[in-house]
C-alpha atoms as a PDB file:
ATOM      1  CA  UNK A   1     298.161  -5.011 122.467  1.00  0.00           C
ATOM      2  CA  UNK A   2     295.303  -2.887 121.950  1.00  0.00           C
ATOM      3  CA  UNK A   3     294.517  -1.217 118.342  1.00  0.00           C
ATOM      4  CA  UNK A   4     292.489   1.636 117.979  1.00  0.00           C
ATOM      5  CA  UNK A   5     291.083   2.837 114.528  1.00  0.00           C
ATOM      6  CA  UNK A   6     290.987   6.716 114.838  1.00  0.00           C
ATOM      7  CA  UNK A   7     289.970   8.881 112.044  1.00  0.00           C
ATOM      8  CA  UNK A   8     292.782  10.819 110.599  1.00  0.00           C
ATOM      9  CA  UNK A   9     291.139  14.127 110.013  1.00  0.00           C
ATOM     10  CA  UNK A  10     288.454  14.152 112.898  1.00  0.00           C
ATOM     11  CA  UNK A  11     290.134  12.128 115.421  1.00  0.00           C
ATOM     12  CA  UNK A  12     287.373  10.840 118.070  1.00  0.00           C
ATOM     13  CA  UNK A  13     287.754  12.505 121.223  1.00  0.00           C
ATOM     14  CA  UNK A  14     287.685   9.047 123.292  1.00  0.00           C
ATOM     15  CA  UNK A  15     290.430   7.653 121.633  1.00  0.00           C
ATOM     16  CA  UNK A  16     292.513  10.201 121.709  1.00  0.00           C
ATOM     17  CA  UNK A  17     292.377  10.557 125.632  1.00  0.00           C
ATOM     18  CA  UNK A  18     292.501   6.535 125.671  1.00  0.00           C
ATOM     19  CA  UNK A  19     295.953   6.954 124.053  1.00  0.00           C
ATOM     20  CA  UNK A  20     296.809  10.096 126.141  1.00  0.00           C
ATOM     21  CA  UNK A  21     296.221   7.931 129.151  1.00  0.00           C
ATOM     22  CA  UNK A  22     298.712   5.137 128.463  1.00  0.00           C
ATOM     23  CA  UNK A  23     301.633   7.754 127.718  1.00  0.00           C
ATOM     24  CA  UNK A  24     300.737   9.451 131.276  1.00  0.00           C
ATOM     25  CA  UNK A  25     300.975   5.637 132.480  1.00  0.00           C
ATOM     26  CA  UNK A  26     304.249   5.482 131.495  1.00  0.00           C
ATOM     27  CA  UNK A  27     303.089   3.230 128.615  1.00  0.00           C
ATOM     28  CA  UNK A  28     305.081   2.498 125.472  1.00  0.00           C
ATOM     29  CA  UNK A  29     302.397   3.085 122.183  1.00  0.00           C
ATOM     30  CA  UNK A  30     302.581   3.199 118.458  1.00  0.00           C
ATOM     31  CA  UNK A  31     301.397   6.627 116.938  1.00  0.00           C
ATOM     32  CA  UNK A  32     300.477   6.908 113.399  1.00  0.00           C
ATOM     33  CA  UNK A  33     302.323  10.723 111.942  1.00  0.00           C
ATOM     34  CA  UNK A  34     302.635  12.241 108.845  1.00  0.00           C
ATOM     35  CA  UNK A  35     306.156  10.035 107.869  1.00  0.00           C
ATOM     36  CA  UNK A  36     306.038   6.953 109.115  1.00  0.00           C
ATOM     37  CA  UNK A  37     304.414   4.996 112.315  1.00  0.00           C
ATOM     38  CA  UNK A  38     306.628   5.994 115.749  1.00  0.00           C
ATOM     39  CA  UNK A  39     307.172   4.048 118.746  1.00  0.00           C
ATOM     40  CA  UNK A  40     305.989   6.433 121.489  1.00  0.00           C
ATOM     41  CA  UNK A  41     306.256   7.493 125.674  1.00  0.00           C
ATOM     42  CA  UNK A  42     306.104   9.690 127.798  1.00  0.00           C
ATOM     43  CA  UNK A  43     309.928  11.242 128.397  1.00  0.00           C
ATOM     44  CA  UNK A  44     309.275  11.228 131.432  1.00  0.00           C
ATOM     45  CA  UNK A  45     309.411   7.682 132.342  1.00  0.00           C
ATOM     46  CA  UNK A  46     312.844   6.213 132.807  1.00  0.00           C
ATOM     47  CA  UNK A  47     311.179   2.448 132.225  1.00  0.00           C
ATOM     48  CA  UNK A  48     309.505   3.527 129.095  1.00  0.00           C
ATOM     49  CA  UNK A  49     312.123   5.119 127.403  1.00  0.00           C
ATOM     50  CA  UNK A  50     314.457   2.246 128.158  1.00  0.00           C
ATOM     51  CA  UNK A  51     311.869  -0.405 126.939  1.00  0.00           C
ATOM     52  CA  UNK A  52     311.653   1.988 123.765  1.00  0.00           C
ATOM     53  CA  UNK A  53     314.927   1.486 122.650  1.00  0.00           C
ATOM     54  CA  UNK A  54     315.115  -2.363 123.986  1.00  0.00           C
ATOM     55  CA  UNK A  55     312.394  -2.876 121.165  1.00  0.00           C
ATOM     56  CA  UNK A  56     314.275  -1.113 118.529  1.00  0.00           C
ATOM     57  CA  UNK A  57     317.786  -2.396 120.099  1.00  0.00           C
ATOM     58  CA  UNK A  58     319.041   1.098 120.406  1.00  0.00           C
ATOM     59  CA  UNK A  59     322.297   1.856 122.256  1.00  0.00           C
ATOM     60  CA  UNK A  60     322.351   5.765 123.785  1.00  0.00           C
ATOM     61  CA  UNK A  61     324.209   7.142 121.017  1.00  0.00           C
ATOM     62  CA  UNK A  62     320.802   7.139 118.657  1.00  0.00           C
ATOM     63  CA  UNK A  63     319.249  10.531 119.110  1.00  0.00           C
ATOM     64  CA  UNK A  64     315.883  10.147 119.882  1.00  0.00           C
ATOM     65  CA  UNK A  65     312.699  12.651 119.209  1.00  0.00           C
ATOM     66  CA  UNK A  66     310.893  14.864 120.884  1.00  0.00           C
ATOM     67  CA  UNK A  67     307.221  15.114 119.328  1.00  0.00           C
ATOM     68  CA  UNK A  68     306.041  18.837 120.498  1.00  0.00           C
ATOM     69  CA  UNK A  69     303.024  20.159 119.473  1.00  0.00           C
ATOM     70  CA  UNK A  70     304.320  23.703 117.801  1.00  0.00           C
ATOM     71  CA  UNK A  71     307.270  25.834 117.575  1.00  0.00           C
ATOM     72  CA  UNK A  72     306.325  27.431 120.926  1.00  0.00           C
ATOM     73  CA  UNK A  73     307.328  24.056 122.472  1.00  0.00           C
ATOM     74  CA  UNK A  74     310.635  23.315 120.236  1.00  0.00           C
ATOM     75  CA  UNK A  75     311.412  26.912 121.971  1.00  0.00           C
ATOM     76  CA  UNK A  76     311.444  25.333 125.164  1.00  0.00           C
ATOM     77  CA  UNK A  77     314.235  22.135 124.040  1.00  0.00           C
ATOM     78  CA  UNK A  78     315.676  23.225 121.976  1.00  0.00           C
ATOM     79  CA  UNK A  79     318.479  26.665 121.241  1.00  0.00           C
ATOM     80  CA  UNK A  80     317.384  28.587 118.552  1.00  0.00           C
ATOM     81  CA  UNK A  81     318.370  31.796 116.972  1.00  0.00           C
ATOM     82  CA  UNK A  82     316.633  34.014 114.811  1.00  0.00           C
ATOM     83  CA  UNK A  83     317.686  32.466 111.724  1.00  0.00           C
ATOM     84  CA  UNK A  84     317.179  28.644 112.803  1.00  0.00           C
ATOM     85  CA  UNK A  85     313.619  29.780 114.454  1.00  0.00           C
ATOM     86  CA  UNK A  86     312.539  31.156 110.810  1.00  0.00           C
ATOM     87  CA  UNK A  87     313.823  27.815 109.232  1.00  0.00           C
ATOM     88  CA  UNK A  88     311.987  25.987 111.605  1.00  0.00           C
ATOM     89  CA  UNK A  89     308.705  28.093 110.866  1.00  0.00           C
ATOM     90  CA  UNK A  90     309.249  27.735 107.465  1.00  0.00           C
ATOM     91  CA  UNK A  91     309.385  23.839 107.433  1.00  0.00           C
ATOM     92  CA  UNK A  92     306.707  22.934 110.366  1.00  0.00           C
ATOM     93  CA  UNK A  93     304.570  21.007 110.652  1.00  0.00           C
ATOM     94  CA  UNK A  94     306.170  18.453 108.634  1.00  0.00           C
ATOM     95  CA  UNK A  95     307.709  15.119 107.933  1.00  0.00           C
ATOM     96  CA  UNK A  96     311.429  16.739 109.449  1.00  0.00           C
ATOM     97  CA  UNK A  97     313.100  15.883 112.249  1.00  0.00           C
ATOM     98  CA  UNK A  98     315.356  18.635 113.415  1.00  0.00           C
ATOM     99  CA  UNK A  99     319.030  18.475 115.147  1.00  0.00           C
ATOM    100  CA  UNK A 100     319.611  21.497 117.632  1.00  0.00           C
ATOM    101  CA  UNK A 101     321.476  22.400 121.053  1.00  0.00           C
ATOM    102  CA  UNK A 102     319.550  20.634 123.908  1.00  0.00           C
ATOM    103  CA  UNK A 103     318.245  23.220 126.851  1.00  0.00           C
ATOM    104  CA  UNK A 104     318.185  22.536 130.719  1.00  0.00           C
ATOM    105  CA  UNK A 105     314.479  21.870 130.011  1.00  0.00           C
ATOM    106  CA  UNK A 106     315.830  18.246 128.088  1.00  0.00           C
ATOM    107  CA  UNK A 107     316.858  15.897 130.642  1.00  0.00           C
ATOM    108  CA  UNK A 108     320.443  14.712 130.106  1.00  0.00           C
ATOM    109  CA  UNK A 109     319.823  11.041 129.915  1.00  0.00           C
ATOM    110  CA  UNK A 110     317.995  12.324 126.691  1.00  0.00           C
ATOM    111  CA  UNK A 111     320.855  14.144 124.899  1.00  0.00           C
ATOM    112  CA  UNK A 112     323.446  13.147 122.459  1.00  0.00           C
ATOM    113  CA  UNK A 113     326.002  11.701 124.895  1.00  0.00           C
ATOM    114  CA  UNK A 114     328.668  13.848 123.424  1.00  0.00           C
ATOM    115  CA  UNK A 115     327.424  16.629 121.230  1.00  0.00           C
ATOM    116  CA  UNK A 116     324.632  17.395 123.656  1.00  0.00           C
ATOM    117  CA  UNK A 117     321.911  17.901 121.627  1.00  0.00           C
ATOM    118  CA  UNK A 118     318.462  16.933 120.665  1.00  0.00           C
ATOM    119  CA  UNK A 119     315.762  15.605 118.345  1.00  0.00           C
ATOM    120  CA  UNK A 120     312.833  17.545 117.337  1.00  0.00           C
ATOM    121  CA  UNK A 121     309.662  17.149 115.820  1.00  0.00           C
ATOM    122  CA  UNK A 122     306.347  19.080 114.690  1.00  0.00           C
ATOM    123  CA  UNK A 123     304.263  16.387 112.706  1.00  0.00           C
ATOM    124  CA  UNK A 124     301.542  17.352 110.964  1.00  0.00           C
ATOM    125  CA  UNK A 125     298.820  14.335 111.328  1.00  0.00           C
ATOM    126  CA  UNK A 126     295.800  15.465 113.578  1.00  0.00           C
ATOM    127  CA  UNK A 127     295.110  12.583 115.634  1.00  0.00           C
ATOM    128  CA  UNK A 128     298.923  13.280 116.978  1.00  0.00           C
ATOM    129  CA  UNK A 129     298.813  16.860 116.990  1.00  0.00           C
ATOM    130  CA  UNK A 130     295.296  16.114 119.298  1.00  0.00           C
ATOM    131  CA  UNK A 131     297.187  13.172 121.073  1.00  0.00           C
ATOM    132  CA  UNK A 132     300.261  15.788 122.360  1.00  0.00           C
ATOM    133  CA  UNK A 133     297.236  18.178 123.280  1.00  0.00           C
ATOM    134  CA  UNK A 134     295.732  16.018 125.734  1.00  0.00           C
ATOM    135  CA  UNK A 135     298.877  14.609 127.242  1.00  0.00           C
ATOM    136  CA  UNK A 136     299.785  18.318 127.325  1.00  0.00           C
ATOM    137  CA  UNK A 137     303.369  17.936 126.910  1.00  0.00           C
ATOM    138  CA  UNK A 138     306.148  16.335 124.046  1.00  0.00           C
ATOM    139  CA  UNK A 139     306.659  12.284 123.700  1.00  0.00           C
ATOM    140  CA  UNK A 140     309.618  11.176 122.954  1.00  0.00           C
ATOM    141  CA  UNK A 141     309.511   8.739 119.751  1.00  0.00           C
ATOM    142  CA  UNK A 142     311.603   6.830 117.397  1.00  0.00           C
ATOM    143  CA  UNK A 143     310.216   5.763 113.747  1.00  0.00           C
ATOM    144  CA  UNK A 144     309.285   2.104 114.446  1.00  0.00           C
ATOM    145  CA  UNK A 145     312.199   0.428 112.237  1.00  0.00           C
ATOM    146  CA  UNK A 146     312.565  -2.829 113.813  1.00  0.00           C
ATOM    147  CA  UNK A 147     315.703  -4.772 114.173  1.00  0.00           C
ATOM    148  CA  UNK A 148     317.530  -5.888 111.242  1.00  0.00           C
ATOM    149  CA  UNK A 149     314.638  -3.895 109.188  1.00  0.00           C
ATOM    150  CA  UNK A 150     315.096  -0.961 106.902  1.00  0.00           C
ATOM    151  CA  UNK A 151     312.110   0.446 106.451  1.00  0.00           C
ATOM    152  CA  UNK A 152     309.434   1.054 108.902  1.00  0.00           C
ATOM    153  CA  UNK A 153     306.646  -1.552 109.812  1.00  0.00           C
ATOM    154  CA  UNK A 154     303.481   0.098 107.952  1.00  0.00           C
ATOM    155  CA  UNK A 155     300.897  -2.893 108.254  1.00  0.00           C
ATOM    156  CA  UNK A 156     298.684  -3.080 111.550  1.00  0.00           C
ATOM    157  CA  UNK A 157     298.304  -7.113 111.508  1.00  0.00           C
ATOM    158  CA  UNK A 158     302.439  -7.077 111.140  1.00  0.00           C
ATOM    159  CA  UNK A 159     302.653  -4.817 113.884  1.00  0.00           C
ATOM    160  CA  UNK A 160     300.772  -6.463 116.007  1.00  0.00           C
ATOM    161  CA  UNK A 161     302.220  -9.946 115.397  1.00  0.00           C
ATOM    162  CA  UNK A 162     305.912  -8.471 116.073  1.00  0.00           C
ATOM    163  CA  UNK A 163     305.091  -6.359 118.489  1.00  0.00           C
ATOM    164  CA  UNK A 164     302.201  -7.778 120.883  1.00  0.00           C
ATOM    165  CA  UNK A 165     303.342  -7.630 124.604  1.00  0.00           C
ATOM    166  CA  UNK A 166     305.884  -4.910 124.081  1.00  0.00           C
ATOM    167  CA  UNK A 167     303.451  -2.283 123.161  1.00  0.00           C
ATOM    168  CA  UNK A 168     300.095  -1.293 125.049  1.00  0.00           C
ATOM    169  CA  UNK A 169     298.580   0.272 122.066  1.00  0.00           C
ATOM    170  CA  UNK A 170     298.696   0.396 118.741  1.00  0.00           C
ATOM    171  CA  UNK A 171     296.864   3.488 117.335  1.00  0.00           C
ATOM    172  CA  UNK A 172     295.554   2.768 113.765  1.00  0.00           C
ATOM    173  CA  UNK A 173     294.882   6.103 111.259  1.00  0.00           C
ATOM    174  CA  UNK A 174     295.227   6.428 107.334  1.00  0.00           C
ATOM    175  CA  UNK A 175     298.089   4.248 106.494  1.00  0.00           C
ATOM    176  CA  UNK A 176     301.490   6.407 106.743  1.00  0.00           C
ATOM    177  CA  UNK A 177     304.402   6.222 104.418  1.00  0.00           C
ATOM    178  CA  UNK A 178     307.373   3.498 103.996  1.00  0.00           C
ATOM    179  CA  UNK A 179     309.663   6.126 105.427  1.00  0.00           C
ATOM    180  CA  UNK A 180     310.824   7.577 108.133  1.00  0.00           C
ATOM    181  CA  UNK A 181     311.022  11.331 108.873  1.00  0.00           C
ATOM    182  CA  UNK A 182     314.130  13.657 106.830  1.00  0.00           C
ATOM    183  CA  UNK A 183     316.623  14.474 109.401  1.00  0.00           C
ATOM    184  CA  UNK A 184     318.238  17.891 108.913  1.00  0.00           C
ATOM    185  CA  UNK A 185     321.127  19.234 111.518  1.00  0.00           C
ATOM    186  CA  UNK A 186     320.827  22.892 112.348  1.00  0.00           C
ATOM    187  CA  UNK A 187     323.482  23.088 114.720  1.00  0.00           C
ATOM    188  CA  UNK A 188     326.414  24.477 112.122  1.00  0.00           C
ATOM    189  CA  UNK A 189     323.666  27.372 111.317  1.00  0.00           C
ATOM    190  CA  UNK A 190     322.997  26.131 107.601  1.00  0.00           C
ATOM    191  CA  UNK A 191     320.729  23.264 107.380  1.00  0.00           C
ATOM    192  CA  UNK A 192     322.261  20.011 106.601  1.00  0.00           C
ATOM    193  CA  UNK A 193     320.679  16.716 105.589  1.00  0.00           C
ATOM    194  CA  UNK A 194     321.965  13.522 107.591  1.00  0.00           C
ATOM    195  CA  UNK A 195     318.860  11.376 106.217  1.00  0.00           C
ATOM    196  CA  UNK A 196     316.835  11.994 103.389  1.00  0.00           C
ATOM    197  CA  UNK A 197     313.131  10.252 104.129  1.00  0.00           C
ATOM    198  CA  UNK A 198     309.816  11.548 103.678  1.00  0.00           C
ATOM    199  CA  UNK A 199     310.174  15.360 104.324  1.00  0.00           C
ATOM    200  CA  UNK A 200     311.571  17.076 100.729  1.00  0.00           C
ATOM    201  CA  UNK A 201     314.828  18.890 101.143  1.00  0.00           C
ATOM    202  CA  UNK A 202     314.207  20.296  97.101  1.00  0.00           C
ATOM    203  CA  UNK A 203     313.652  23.652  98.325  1.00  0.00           C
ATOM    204  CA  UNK A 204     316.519  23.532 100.770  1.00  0.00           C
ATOM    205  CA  UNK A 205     319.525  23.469  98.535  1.00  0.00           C
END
C-alpha cells in the first residue's frame, strides 16, 4: 500500500492525479472526506467494486455511495423533484449521505436489490472534491468500517497494518472524524434519518 500525505486545503496537484490514476485503473483506494475515511473505486469496475465489499464483508443488500462532485451530478443518479433538489441544495456539500430513486444512468448491479435505489454523496473536503475532478466522474465508496468494527478506522499506521495488500493507496489529509456520514432517506418526500453520524440533522426536525 502506498500513503500519500496531501494537504487538506491546497491539495498538491501530483497527488491528486496519482490517486485519480489508480481509480481509472480500476484500483480500490482509501479517500480521506469530511465524515470519516471511505474505501473508494471507480463504479465502473466490476472487480473493484466486488473487492470493495469483500474488504468490508458486504453482502448486496448494503447500499453503497456514489461520491459526485455537485448537485449537477446527483441530477444525473439520482430522481429528484423540486422539493428534494432544494433539500439537497440546502444540505450540500456535507457530511450526508442521501437515499433517492436510482436513474438508468446507475447501473443495476449498483441499486438496492429491491427498492431500487441509490446512495449519494457531495463531501465537502478539497483534496476529494479535486480527486472526483480529475477522475471526472463519481466513485463509488463505503465509510471504511471494518469487520466486526463499529466505528471507522481513523489512524494511518492502523490502516495500513489491516489493510496492506487489499488497498493500492491510502491517501493521508487532516485526520477525519470517528464517524461515518448521517444517512437521510428522501424517497417518502420528507427527509428521514436511518443513521445519525457526523452530518447534524438539528435543523431538520
Amino acid at each position: 500500500m502506498q500513503r500519500l500525505q496531501i494537504h487538506p486545503t491546497h491539495p498538491q496537484r501530483r497527488l491528486i492525479v496519482q490517486a485519480a490514476r489508480e481509480l481509472a485503473a480500476g484500483s480500490v483506494i482509501v479517500l480521506p472526506t469530511d465524515a470519516s475515511y471511505v474505501l473508494a473505486c471507480s463504479p465502473d469496475s466490476r472487480e473493484a467494486v466486488d473487492r470493495m465489499r469483500a474488504i468490508r464483508q458486504l453482502d448486496a443488500k448494503h447500499l453503497l455511495t456514489l461520491m459526485c462532485r455537485d448537485l449537477s451530478e446527483l441530477a444525473t443518479y439520482a430522481q429528484v423533484d423540486n422539493r428534494q433538489y432544494r433539500f439537497l441544495r440546502e444540505w450540500t456539500p456535507g457530511a450526508y449521505t442521501f437515499v433517492l430513486p436510482a436513474t438508468k444512468e446507475v447501473p443495476r448491479r449498483l441499486w438496492h436489490p429491491s427498492r431500487k435505489t441509490v446512495g449519494l454523496r457531495v463531501p465537502d473536503h478539497r483534496a476529494v472534491q479535486e480527486t472526483l475532478a480529475e477522475f471526472g466522474k463519481p466513485v463509488l465508496a463505503t465509510s471504511l468500517i471494518m469487520p466486526g468494527d463499529e466505528d471507522p478506522l481513523v489512524d494511518g499506521d492502523e490502516i495500513e497494518r489491516r489493510l496492506n495488500g487489499q488497498v493500492a493507496l491510502l491517501v493521508e489529509a487532516e485526520s477525519p472524524r470517528l464517524a461515518p456520514t448521517t444517512v437521510i432517506d428522501l424517497t417518502s418526500g420528507d427527509p428521514l434519518v436511518l443513521r445519525q453520524g457526523a452530518g447534524s440533522t438539528a435543523r431538520m426536525t
